[in-house]
Protein backbone atom coordinates (compact mmCIF):
# COMPACT_ATOMS: atom_id res chain seq x y z
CA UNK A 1 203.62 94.18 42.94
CA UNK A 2 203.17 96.97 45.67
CA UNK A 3 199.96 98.34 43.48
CA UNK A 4 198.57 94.81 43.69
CA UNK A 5 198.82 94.95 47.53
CA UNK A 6 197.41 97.97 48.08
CA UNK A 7 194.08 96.86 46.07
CA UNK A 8 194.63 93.59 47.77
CA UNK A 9 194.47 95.40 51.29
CA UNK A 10 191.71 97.63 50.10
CA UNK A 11 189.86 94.37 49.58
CA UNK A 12 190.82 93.33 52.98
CA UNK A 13 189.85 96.73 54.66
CA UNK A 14 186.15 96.49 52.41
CA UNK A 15 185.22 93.04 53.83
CA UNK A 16 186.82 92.87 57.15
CA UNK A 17 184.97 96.26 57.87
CA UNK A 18 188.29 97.00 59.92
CA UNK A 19 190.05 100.79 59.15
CA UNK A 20 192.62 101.03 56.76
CA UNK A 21 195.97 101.07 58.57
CA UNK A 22 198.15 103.51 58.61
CA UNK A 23 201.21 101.41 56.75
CA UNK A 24 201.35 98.88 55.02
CA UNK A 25 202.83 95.30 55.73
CA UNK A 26 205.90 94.47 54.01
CA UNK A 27 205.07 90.87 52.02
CA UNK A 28 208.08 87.97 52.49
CA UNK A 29 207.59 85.44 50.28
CA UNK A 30 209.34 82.40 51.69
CA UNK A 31 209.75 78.67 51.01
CA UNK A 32 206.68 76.45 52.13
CA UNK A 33 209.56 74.64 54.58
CA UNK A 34 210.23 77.68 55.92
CA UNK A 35 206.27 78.37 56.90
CA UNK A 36 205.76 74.89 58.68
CA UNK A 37 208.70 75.33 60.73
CA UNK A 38 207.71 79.00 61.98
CA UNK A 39 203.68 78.92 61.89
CA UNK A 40 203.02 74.80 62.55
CA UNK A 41 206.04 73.91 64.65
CA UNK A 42 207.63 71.99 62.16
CA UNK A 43 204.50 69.83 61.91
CA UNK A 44 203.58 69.27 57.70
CA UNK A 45 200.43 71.51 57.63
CA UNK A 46 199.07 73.27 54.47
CA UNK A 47 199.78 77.07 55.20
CA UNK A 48 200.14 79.22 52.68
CA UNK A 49 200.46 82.48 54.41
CA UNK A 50 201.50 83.38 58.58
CA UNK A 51 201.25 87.10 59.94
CA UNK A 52 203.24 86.75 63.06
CA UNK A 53 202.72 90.12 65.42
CA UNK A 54 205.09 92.75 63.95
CA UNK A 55 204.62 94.26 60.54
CA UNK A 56 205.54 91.47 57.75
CA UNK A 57 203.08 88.84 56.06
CA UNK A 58 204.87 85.92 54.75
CA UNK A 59 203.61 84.18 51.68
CA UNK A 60 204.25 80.18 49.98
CA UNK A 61 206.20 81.45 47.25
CA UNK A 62 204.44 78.57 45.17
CA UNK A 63 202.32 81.24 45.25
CA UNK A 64 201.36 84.13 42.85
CA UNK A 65 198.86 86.83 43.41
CA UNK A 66 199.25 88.72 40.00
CA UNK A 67 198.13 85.27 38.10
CA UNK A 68 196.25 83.75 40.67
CA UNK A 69 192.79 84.33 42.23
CA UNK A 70 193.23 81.82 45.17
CA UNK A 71 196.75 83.32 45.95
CA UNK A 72 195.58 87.01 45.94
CA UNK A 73 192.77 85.41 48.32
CA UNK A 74 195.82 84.41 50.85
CA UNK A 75 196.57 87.86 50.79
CA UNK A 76 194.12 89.25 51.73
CA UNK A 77 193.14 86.79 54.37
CA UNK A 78 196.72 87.89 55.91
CA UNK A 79 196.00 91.12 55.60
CA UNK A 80 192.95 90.93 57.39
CA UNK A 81 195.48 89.61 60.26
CA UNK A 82 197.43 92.62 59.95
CA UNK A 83 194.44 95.05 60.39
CA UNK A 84 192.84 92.95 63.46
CA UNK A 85 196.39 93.63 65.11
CA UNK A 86 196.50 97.15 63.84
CA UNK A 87 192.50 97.66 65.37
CA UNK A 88 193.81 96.26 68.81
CA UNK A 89 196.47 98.15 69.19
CA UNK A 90 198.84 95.62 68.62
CA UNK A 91 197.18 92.48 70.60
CA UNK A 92 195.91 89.92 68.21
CA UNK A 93 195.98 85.98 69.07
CA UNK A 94 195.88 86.52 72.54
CA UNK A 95 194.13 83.79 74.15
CA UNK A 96 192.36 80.85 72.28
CA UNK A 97 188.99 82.06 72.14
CA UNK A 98 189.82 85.19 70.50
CA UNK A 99 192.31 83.30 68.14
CA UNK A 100 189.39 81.00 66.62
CA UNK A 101 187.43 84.38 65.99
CA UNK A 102 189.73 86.38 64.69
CA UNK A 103 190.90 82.79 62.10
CA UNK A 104 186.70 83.11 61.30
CA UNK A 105 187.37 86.81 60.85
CA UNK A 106 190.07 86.50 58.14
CA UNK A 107 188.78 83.16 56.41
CA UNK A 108 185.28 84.81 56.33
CA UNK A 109 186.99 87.96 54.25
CA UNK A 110 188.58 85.30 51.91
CA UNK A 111 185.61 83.65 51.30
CA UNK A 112 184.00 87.03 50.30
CA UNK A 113 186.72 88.31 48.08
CA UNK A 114 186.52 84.88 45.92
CA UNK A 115 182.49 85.08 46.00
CA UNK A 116 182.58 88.95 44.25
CA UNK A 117 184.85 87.37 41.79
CA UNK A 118 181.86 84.69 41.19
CA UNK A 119 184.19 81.53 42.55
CA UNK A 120 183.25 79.54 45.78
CA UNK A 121 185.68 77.59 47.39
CA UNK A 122 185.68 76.51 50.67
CA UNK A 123 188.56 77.78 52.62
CA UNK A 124 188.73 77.74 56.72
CA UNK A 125 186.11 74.50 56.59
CA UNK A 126 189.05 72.79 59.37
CA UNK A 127 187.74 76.15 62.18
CA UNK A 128 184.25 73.88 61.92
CA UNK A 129 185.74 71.54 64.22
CA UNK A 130 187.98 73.77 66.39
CA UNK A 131 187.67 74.29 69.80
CA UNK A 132 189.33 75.51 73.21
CA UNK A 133 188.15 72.91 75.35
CA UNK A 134 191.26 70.61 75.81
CA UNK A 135 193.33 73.89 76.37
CA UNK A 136 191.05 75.20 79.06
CA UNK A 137 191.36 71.88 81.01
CA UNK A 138 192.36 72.29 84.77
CA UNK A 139 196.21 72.07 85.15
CA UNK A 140 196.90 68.12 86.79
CA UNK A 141 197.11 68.23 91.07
C-alpha cells in the first residue's frame, strides 16, 4: 500500500499547494474506539482519520483506500495535516483560530480530490458553524 500513499500524498501536495515533505508519514490503521478516545476525548464522534503532531496518521480501519474513493479522500485530508505541520516547522493546531483554518485547509483538499474524480460529497459542512468565540471568553473574576 506504500505506492498508494505516495500518489495519495502527491494528491495532497497538488491541492494543498503545500511542498512535498521530505518523509513520509507512517499510516496506523486503528480501531474506530481507539480514534474517539485519542482525537474526541472519548466523546462518540465520526472521525475517520487524526494526525496528532509527530510523524504517524492514523486511519478507521473500516476503512480502505485501495477500494475506496471516500477512504483514499481521508488520506489525503490527513496528509494535508502532515504537510501544514511539516510547512510550519513543526507548529500546527496551535491556537483556535489557526486550528479552524488549517481543518478548512485539509477538508478543502478533500473536497478537491473527490471533485477531479467527478464525485461531490460534502465533507467538513460541521467547520460552517465553528467558531472561537466561547474559547476566547474572559477567564471568570
Amino acid at each position: 500500500m506504500n505506492e498508494l500513499f505516495s500518489i495519495l500524498m502527491s494528491w495532497a501536495v497538488l491541492l494543498s499547494g503545500l511542498p512535498a515533505p521530505a518523509t513520509m508519514p507512517e499510516m496506523v490503521q486503528v480501531p474506530h474506539a481507539y480514534l474517539v478516545k485519542a482525537a474526541c476525548n472519548g466523546q462518540e464522534c465520526k472521525v475517520m482519520g487524526w494526525f496528532p503532531p509527530g510523524n504517524t496518521i492514523f486511519l478507521d480501519e473500516r476503512l480502505d483506500p485501495e477500494d475506496s474513493l471516500y477512504a483514499a479522500s481521508v488520506v489525503v485530508h490527513e496528509m494535508v495535516h502532515y504537510l501544514q505541520q511539516e510547512a510550519r516547522g513543526g507548529k500546527g493546531f496551535v491556537d483556535c483560530e489557526s486550528t479552524i483554518q488549517l481543518e478548512r485547509e485539509a477538508y478543502q483538499a478533500q473536497r478537491d480530490f473527490l471533485l477531479r474524480y467527478g464525485v461531490y460529497q460534502p465533507v467538513g459542512v460541521s467547520l460552517h458553524h465553528v467558531g472561537c468565540e466561547l474559547t476566547a471568553q474572559a477567564p471568570p473574576d
